[in-house]
N, C-alpha and C. Protein backbone atom coordinates (compact mmCIF):
# COMPACT_ATOMS: atom_id res chain seq x y z
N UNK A 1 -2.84 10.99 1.38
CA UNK A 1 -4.02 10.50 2.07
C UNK A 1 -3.57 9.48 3.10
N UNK A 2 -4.06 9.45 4.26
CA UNK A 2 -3.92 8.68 5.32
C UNK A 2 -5.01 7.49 5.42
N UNK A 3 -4.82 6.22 5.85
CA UNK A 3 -5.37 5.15 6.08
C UNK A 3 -6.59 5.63 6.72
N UNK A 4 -6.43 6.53 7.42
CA UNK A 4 -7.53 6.97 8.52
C UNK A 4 -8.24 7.74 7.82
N UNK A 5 -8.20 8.75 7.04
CA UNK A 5 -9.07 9.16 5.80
C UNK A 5 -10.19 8.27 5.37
N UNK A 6 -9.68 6.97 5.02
CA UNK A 6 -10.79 6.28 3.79
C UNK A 6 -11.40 5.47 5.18
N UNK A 7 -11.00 5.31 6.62
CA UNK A 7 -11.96 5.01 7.14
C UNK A 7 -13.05 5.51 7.75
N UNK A 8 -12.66 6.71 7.73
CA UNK A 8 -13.62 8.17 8.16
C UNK A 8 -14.96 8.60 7.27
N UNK A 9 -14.87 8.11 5.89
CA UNK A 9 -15.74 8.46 5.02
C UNK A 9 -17.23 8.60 5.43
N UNK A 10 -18.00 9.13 4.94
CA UNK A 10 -19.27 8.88 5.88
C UNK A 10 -19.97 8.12 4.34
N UNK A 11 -20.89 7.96 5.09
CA UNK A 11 -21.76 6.49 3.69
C UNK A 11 -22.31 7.76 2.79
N UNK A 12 -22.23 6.49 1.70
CA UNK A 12 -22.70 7.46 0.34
C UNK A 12 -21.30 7.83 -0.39
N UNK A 13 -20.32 8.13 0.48
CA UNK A 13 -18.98 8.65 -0.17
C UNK A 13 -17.81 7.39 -1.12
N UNK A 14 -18.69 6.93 -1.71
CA UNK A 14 -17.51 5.55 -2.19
C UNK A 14 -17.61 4.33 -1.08
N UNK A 15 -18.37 4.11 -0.22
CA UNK A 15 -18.60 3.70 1.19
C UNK A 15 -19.50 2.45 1.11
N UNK A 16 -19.71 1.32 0.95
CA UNK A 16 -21.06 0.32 1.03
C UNK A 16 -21.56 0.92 2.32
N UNK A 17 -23.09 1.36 2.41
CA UNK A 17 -23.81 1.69 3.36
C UNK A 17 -23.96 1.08 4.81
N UNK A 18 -23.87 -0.25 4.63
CA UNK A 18 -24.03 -1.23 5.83
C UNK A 18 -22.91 -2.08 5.72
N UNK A 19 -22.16 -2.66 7.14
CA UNK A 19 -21.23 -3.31 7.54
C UNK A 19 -19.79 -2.71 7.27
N UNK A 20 -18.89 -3.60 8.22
CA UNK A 20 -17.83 -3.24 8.02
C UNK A 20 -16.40 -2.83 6.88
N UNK A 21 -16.11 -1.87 6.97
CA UNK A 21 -15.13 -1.78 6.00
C UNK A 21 -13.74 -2.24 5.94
N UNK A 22 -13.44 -3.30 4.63
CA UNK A 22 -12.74 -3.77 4.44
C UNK A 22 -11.17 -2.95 5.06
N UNK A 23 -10.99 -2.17 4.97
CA UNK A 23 -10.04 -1.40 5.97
C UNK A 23 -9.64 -1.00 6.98
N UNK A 24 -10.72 -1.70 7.72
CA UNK A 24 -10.41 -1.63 9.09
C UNK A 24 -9.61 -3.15 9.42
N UNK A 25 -9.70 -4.20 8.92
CA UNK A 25 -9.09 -5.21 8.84
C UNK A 25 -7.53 -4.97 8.10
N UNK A 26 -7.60 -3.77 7.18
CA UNK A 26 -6.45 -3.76 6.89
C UNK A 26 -5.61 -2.75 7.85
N UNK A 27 -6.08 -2.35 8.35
CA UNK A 27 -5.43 -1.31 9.97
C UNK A 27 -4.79 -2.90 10.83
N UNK A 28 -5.56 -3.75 10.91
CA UNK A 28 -5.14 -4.64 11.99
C UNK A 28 -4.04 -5.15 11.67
N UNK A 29 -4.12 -5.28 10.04
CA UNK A 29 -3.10 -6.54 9.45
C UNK A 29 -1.32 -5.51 9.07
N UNK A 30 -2.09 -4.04 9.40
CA UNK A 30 -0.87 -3.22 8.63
C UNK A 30 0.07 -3.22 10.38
N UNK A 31 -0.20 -3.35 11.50
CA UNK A 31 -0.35 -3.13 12.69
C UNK A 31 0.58 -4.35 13.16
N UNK A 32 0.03 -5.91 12.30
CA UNK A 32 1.19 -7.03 12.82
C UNK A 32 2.26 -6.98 11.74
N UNK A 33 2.31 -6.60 10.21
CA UNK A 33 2.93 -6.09 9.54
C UNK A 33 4.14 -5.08 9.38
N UNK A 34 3.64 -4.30 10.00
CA UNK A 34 4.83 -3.18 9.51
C UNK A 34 5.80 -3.35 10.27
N UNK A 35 6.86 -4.44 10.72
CA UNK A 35 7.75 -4.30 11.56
C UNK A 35 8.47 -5.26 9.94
N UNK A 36 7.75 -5.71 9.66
CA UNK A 36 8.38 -6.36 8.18
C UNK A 36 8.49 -6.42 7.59
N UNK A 37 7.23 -4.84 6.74
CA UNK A 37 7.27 -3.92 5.92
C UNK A 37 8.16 -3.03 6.25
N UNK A 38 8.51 -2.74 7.12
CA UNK A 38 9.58 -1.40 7.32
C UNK A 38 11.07 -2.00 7.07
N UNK A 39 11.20 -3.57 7.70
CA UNK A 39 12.59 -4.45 7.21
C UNK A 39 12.94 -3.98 5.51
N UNK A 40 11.54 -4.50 4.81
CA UNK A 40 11.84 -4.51 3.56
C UNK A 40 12.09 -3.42 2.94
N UNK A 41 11.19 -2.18 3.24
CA UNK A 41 11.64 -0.92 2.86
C UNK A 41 12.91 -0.61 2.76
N UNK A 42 13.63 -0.70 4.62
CA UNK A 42 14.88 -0.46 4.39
C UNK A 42 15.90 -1.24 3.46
N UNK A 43 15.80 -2.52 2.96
CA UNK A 43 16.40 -3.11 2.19
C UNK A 43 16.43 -2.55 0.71
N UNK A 44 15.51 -2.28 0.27
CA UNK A 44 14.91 -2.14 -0.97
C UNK A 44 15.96 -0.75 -1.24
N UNK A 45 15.68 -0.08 -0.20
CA UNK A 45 16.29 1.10 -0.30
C UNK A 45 18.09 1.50 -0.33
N UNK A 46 18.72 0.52 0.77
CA UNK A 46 19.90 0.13 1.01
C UNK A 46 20.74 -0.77 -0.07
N UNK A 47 19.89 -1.56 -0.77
CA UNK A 47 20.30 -1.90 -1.92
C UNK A 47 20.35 -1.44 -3.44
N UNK A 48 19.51 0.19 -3.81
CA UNK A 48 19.63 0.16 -4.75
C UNK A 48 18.44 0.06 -5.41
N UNK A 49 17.70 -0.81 -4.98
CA UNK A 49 16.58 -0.84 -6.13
C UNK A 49 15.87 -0.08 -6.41
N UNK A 50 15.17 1.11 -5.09
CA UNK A 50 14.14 2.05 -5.61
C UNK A 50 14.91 3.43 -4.16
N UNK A 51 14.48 4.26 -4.35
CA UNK A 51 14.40 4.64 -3.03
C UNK A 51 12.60 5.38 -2.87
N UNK A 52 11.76 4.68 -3.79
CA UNK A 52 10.15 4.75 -3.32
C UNK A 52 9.90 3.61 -3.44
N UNK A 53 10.04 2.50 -1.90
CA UNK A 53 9.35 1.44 -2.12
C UNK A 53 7.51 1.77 -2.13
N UNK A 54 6.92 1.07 -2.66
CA UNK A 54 5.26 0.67 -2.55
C UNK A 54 5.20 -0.47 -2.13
N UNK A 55 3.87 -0.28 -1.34
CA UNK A 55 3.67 -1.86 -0.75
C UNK A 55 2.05 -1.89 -1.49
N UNK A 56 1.93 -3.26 -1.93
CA UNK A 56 0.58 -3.16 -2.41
C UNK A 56 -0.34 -4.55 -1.79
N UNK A 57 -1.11 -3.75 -1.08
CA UNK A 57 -2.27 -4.28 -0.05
C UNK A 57 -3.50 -4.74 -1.08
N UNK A 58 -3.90 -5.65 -0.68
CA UNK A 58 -4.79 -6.73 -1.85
C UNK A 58 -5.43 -7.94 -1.33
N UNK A 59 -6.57 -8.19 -1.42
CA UNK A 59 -7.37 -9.38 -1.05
C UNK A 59 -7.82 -10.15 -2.49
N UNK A 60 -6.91 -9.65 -3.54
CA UNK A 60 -6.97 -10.79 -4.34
C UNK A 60 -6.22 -11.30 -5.42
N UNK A 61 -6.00 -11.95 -6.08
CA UNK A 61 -4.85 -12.19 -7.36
C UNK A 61 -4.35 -10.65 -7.87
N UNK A 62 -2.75 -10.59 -7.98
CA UNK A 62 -2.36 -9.12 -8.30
C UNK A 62 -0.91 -9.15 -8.71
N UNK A 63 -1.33 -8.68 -9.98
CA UNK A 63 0.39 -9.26 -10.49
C UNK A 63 1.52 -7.94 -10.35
N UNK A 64 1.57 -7.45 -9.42
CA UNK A 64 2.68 -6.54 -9.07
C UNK A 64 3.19 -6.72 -8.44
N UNK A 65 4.67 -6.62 -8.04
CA UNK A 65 5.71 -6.53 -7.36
C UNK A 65 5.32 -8.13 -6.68
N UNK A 66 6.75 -8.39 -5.99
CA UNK A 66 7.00 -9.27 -4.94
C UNK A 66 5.77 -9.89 -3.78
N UNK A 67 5.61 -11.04 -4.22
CA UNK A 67 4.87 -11.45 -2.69
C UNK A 67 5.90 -11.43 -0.96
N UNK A 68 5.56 -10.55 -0.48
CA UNK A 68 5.97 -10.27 0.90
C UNK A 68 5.48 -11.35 2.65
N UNK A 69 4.38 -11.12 2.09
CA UNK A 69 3.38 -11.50 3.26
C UNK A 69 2.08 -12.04 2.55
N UNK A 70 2.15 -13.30 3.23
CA UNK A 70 0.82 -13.63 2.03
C UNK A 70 -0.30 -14.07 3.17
N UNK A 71 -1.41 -13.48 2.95
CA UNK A 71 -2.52 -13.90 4.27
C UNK A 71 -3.01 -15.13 3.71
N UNK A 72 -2.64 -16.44 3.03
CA UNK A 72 -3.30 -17.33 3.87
C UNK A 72 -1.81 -18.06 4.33
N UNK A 73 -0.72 -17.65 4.19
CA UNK A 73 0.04 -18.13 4.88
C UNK A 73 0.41 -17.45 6.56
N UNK A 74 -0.29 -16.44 6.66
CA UNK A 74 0.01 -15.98 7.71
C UNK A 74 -1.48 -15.96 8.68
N UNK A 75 -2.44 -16.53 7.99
CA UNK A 75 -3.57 -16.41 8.20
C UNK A 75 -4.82 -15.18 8.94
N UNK A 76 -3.89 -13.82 7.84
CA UNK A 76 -4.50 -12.58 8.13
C UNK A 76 -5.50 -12.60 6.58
N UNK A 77 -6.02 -11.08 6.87
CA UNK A 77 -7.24 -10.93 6.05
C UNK A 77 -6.23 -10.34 4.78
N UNK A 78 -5.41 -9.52 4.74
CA UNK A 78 -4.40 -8.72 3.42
C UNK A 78 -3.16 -9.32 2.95
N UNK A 79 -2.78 -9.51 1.81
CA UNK A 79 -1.79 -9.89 1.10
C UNK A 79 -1.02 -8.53 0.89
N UNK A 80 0.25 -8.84 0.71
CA UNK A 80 1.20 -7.69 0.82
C UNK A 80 2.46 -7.90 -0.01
N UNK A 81 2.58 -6.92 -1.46
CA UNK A 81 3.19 -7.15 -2.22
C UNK A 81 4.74 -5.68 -2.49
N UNK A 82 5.75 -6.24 -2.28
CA UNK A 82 6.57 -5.08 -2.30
C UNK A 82 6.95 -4.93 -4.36
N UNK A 83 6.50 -3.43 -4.18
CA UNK A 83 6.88 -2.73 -5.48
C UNK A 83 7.74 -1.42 -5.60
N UNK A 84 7.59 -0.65 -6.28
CA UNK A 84 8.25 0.41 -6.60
C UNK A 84 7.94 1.19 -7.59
N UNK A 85 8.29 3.00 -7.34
CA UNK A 85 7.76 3.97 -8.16
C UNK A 85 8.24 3.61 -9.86
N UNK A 86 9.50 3.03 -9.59
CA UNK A 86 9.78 2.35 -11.01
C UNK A 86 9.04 1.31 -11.57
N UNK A 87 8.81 0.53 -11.13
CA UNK A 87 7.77 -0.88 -11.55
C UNK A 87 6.42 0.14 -11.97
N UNK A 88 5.80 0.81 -11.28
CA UNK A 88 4.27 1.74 -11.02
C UNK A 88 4.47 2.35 -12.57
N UNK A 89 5.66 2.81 -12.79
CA UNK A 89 5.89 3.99 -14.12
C UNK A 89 6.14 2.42 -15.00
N UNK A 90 6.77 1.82 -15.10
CA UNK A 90 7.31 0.73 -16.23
C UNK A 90 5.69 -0.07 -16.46
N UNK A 91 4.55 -0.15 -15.56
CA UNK A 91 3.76 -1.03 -15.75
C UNK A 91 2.46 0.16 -16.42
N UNK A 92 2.78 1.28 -16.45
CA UNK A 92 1.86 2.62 -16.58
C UNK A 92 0.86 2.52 -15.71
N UNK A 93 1.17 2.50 -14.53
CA UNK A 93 0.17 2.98 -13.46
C UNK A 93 0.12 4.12 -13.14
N UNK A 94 1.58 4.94 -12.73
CA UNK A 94 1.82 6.03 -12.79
C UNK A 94 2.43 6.40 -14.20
N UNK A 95 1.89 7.90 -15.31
CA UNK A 95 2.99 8.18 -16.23
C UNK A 95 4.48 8.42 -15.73
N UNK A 96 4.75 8.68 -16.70
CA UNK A 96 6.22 9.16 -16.47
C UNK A 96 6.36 10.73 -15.82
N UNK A 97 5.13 11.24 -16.70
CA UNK A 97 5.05 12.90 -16.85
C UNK A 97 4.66 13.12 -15.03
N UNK A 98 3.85 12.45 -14.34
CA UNK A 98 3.52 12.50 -12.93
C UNK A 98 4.63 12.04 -12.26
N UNK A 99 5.63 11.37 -12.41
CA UNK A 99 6.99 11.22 -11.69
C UNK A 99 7.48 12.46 -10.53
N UNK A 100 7.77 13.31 -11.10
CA UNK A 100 8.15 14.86 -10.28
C UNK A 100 7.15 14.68 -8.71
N UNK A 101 5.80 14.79 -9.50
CA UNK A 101 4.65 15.06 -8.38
C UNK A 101 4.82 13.92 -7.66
N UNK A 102 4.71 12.89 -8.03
CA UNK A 102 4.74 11.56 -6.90
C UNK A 102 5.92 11.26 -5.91
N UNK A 103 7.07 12.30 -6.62
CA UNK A 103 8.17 12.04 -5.25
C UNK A 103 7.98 12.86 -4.75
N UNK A 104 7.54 13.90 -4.83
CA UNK A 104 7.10 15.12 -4.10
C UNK A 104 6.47 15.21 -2.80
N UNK A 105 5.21 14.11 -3.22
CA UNK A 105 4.72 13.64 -2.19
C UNK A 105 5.01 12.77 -2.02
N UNK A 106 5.53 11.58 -1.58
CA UNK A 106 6.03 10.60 -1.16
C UNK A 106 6.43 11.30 0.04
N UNK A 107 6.40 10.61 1.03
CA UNK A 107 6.56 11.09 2.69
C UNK A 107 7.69 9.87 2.93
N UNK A 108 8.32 10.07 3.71
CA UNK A 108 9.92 9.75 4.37
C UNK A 108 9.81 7.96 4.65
N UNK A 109 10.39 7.19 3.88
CA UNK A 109 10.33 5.80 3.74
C UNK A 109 10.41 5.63 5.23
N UNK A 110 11.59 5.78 5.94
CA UNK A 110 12.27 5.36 7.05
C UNK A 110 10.90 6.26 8.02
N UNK A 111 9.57 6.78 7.83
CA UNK A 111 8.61 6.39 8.86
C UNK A 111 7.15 6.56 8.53
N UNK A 112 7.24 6.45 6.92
CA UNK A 112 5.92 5.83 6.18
C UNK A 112 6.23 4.73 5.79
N UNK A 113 4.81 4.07 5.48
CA UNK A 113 4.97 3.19 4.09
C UNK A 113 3.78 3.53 2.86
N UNK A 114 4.38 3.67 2.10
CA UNK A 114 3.39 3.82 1.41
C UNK A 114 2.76 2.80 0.72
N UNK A 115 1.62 3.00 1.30
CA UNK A 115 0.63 1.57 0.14
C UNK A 115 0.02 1.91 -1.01
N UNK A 116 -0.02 0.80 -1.91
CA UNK A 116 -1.69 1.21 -3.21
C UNK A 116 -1.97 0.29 -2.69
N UNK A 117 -3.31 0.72 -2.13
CA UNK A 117 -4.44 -0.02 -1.29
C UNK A 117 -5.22 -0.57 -2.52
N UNK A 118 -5.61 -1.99 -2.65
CA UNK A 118 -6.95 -2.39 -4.09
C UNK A 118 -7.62 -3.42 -2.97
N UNK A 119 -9.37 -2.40 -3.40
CA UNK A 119 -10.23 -2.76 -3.07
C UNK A 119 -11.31 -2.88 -4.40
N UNK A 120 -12.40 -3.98 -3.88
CA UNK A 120 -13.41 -3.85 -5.28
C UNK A 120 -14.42 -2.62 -5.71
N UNK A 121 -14.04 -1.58 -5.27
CA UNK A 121 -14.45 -0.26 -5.68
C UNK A 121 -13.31 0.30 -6.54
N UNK A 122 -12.23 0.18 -5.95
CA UNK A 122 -11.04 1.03 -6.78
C UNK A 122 -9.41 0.65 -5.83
N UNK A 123 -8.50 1.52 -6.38
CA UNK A 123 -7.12 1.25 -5.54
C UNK A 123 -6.56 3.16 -5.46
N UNK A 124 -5.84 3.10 -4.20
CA UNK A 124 -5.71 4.59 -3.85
C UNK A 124 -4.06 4.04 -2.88
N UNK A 125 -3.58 5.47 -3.11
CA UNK A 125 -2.61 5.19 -2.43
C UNK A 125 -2.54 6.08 -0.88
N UNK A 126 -1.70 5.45 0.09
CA UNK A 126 -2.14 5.64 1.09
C UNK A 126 -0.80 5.67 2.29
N UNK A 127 -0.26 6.29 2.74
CA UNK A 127 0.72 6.50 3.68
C UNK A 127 0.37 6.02 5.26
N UNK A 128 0.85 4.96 5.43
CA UNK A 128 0.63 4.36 6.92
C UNK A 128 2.14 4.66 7.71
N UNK A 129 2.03 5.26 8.36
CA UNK A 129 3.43 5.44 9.84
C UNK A 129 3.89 4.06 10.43
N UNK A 130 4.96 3.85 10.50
CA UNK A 130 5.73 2.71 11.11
C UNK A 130 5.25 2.57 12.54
């Protein structure tokens, strides 16, 4: 699923009817971001630790992975936490048994990133392009 997906939704679909969606703020913030999300990726990856980094996008307390980018220190609207398909399986977010399928789809670090987007409806994961 693409970022541009969950902003496309038409109302009624998982959607608050009136005003803006919290995701379009996260388009802006992924936009001054990803030149330092993509740093970390490549690190994460070059070192060993995962070769599926996750980045997890959040506007509120979230105890996964690494604080990266923190919006009130940067004074954006999204907090940005680097994780991994290992952390996701060790914390049972993802089973183990869905492992296969999730690298499957996983799209090419070096010009996605993949996020779990958490919003107060739910959290979805979501492939944004460098």
């Amino acid at each position: 699923m693409d970022l541009q997906d969950l902003l496309n939704k038409p109302e009624g679909e998982g959607q608050a009817p009136k005003g803006k969606s919290p995701l379009v703020s996260l388009k802006a913030d992924l936009d001054f971001y990803k030149e330092a999300i993509q740093e970390v990726s490549v690190e994460l990856m070059a070192e060993g630790y995962t070769l599926f980094p996750i980045f997890v996008a959040h506007q509120h307390e979230v105890d996964l992975g690494e604080v990266i980018l923190n919006r009130n220190e940067l004074n954006t609207a999204w907090t940005i936490h680097a994780s991994s398909l290992e952390e996701f399986i060790e914390k049972r977010l993802i089973d183990e048994d869905k492992r296969g399928y999730f690298e499957k789809s996983f799209k090419p670090a070096n010009e996605f990133m993949c996020l779990f987007v958490i919003v107060p409806e739910g959290a979805n994961f979501v492939f944004y392009p460098y």
